[in-house]
Protein backbone atom coordinates (compact mmCIF):
# COMPACT_ATOMS: atom_id res chain seq x y z
CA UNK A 1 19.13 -360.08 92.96
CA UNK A 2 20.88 -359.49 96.33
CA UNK A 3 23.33 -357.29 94.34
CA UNK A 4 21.00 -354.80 93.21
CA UNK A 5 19.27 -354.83 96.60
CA UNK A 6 22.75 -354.24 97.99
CA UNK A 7 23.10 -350.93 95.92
CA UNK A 8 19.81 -349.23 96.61
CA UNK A 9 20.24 -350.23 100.30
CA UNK A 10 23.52 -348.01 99.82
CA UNK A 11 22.16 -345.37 98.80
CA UNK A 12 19.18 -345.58 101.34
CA UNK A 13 16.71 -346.35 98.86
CA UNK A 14 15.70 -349.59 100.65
CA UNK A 15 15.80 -350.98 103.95
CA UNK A 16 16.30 -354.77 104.87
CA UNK A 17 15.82 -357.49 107.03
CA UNK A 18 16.68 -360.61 107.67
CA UNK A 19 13.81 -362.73 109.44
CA UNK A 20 15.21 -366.75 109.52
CA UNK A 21 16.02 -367.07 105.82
CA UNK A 22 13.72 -364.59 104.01
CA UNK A 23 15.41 -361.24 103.57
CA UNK A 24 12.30 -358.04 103.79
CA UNK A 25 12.95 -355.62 101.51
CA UNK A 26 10.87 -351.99 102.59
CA UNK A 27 11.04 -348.68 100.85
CA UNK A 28 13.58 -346.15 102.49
CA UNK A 29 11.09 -343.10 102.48
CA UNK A 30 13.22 -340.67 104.02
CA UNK A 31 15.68 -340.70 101.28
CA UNK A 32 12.83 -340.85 98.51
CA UNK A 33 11.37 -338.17 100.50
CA UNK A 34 15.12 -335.94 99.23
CA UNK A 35 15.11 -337.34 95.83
CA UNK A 36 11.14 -336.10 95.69
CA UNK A 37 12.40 -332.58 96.99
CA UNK A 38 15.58 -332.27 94.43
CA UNK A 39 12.74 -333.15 91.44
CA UNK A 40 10.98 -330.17 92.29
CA UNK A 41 13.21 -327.86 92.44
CA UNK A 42 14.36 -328.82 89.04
CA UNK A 43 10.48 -329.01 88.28
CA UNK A 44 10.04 -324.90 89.23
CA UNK A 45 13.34 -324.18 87.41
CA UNK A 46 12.17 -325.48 84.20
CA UNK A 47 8.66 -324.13 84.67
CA UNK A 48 9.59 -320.94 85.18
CA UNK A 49 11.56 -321.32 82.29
CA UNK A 50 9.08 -322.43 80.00
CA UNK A 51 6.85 -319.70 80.94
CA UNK A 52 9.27 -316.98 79.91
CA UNK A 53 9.42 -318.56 76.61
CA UNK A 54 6.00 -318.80 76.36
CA UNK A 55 6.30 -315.17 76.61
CA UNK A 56 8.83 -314.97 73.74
CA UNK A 57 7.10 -316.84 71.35
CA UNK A 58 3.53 -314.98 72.15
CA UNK A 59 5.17 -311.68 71.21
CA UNK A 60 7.38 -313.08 68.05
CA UNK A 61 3.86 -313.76 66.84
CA UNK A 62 2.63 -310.77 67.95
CA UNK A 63 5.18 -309.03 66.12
CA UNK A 64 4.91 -311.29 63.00
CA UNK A 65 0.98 -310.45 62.90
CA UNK A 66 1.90 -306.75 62.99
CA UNK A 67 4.51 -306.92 60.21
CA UNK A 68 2.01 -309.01 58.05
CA UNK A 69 -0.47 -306.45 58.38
CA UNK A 70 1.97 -303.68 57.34
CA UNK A 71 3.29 -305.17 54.26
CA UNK A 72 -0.88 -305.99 52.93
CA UNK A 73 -1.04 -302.11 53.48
């Protein structure tokens, strides 16, 4: 257990101490609060994204519709 502790209290994830012989373990929010911000730019990347193809696929049907109607002419 202390070993996996040990690597998110590396990385800042978690912050310990020692009190006699029980070892508190509390959240490092600071760093979670960098993690959090990373995730969303990733998050409006991909959402933009998405929304052009959206886009793409809305007028692929369109055009699909408009061929379909020419060939029943």
């Amino acid at each position: 257990m202390r070993k996996h502790v040990g690597v998110l209290e590396e990385a800042g994830l978690v912050i310990t101490e020692k009190v006699g012989r029980v070892r508190n373990c509390r959240i490092g929010a600071r760093r979670l609060d960098e993690v959090a911000a990373w995730i969303d730019t990733y998050h409006q990347v991909w959402e933009a994204r998405f929304c052009e193809l959206d886009k793409v696929v809305e007028e692929l049907k369109w055009k699909e519709k408009l061929d379909g109607c020419k060939k029943e002419k």
